[in-house]
Protein backbone atom coordinates (compact mmCIF):
# COMPACT_ATOMS: atom_id res chain seq x y z
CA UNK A 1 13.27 -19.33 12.11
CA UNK A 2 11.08 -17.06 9.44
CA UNK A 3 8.19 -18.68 8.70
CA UNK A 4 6.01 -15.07 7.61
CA UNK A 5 5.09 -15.83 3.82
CA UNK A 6 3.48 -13.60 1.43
CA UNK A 7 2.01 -15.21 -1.65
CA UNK A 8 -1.77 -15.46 -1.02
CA UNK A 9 -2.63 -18.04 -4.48
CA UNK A 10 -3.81 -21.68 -4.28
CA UNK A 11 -0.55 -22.77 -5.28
CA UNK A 12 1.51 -20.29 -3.63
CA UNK A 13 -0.48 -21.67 -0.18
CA UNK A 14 0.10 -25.17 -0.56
CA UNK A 15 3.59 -23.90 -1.34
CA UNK A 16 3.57 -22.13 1.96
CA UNK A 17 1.81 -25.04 3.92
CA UNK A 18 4.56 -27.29 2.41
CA UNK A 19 7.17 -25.22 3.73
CA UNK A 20 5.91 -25.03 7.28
CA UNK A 21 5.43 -28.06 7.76
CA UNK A 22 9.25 -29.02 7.20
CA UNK A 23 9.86 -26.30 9.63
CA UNK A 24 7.29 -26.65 12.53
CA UNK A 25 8.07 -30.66 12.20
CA UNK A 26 11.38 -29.81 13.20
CA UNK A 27 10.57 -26.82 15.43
CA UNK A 28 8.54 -29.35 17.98
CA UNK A 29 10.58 -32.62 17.40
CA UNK A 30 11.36 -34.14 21.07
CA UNK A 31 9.25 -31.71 23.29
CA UNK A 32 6.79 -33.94 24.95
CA UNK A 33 4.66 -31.19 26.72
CA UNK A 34 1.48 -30.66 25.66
CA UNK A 35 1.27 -26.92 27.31
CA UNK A 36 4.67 -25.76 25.39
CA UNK A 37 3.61 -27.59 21.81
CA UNK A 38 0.29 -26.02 20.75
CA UNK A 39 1.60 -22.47 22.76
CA UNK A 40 4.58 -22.61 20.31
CA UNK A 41 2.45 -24.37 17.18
CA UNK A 42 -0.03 -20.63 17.89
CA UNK A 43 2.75 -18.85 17.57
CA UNK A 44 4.23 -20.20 14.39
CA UNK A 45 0.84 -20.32 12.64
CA UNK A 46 0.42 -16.61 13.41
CA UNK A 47 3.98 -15.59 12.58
CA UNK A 48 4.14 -17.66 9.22
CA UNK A 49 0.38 -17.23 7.76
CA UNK A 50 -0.73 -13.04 9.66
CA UNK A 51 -3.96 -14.88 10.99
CA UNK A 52 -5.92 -12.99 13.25
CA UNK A 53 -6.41 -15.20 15.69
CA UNK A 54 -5.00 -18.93 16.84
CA UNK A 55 -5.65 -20.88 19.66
CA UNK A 56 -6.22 -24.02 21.11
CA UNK A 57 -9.43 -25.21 22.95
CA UNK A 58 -8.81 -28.16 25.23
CA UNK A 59 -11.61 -31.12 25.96
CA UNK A 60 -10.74 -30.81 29.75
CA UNK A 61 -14.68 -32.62 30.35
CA UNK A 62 -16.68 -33.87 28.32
CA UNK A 63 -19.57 -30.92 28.27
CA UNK A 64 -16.99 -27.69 27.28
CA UNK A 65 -13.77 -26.79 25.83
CA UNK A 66 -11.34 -24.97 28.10
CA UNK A 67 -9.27 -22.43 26.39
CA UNK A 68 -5.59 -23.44 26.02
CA UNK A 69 -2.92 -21.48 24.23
CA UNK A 70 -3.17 -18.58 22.13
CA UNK A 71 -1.86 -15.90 19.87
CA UNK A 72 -4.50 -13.20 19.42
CA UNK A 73 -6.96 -11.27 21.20
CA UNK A 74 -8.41 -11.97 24.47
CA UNK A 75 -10.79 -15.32 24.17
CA UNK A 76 -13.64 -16.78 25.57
CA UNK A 77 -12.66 -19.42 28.09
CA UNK A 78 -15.02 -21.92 28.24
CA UNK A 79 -17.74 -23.27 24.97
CA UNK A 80 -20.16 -25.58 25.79
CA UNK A 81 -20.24 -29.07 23.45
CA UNK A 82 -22.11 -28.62 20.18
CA UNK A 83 -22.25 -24.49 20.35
CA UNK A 84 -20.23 -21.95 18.10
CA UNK A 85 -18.26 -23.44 15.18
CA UNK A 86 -15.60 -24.74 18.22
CA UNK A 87 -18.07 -27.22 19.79
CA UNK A 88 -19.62 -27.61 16.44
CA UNK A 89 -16.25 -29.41 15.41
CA UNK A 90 -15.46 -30.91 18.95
CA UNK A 91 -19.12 -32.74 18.69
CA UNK A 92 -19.30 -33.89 15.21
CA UNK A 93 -15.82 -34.74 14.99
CA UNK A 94 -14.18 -32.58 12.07
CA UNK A 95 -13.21 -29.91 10.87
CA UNK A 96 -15.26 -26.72 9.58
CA UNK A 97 -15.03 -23.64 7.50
CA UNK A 98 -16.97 -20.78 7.92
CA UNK A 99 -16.59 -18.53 5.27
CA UNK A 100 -18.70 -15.57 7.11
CA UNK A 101 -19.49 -16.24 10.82
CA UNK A 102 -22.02 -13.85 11.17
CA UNK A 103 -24.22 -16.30 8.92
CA UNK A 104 -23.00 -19.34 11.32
CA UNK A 105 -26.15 -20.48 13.53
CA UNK A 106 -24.95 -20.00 17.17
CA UNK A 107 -21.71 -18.48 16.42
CA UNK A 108 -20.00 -17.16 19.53
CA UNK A 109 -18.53 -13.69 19.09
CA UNK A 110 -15.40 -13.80 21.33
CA UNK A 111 -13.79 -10.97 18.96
CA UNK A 112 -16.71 -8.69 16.82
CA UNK A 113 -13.31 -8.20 15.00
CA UNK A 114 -13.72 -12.04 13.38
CA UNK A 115 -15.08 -12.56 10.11
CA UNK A 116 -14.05 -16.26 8.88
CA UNK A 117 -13.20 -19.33 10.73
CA UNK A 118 -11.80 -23.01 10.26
CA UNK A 119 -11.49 -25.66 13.14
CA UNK A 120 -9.78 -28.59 13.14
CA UNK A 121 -10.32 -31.03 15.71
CA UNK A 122 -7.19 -32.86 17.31
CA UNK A 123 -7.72 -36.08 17.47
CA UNK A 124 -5.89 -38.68 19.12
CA UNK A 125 -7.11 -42.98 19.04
CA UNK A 126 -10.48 -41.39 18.26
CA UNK A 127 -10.84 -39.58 21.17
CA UNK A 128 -10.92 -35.83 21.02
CA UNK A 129 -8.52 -33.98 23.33
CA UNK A 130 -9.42 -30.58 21.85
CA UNK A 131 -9.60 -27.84 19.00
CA UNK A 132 -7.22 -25.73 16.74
CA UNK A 133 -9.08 -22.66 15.75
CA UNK A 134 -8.16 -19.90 13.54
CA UNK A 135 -10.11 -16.60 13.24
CA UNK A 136 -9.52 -14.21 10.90
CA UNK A 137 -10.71 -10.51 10.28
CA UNK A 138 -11.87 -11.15 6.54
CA UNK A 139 -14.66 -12.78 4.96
CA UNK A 140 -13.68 -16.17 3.23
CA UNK A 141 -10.20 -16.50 4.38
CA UNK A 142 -10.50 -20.32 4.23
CA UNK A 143 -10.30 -23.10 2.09
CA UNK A 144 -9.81 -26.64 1.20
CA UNK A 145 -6.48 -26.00 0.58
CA UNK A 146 -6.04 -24.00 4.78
CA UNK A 147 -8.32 -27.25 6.01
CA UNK A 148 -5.56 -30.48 4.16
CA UNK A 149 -2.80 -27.92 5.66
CA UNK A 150 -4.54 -27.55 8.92
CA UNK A 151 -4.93 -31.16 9.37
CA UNK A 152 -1.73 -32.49 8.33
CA UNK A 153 -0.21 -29.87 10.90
CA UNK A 154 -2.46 -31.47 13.80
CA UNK A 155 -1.39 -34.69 12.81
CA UNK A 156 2.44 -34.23 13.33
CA UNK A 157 1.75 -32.12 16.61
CA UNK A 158 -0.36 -35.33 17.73
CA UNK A 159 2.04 -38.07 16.66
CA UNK A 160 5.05 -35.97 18.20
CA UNK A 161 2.84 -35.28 21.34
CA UNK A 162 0.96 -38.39 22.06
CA UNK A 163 3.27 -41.56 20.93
């Protein structure tokens, strides 16, 4: 499955959202395990969009995230509820863009390497089970257009996972 695209325009990205979505819908249709979803849903965000960084931060308790699967440089493992842009989502419940994390209050600096950040919370009969983050290792990476992409991607990954 190729799902690296290289158009970088507003259209050309909701083309390329478009497109993966077809594919990863497909790509995680009847695996039930939770583990083996978002470590494969990482994998194909990296692959098809070059982000720096992708991961998953689980709500394990209800005071930090627990990091879950990956693609990227080593993480932090644990991010108390309400700090860095992570908890930031997981407490008010949605997602966030941070064009420039250095000017984020509280941002945690797992990577010095990471410039911009979105977060989309995954969200399942209104209770949170846990974070997808993206990093990457340019200012302003993300947009409105990254954030309806983002979220529609969660969705299917929650529907398949959580029936």
């Amino acid at each position: 499955m190729n799902l690296h695209f290289e158009s970088r325009t507003k259209t050309d990205k909701e083309t390329r959202y478009r497109e993966f979505i077809t594919q990863y819908a497909a790509l995680i249709d009847g695996e039930l395990d939770e583990t083996a979803v978002m470590a494969n849903t990482a994998a194909a965000l990296k692959e098809a969009f070059g982000f720096f960084w992708v991961g998953f931060y689980l709500a394990k308790s209800e005071e930090e995230l627990t990091l879950g699967p990956f693609q990227g440089n080593v993480a932090c493992y644990r991010i108390k509820k309400g700090r860095g842009v992570c908890g930031t989502a997981w407490q008010k419940a949605r997602p966030i863009i941070v064009p420039d994390v250095d000017r984020f209050p509280g941002h945690i600096a797992c990577s010095s390497a990471s410039r911009s950040e979105i977060v989309i919370p995954v969200i399942h009969n209104n209770i949170i089970r846990g974070v997808l983050d993206i990093d990457s290792d340019q200012i302003n990476s993300f947009d409105d257009t990254d954030c309806e992409g983002l979220k529609q991607i969660v969705d299917i990954m929650v529907t398949s996972l959580y029936q």
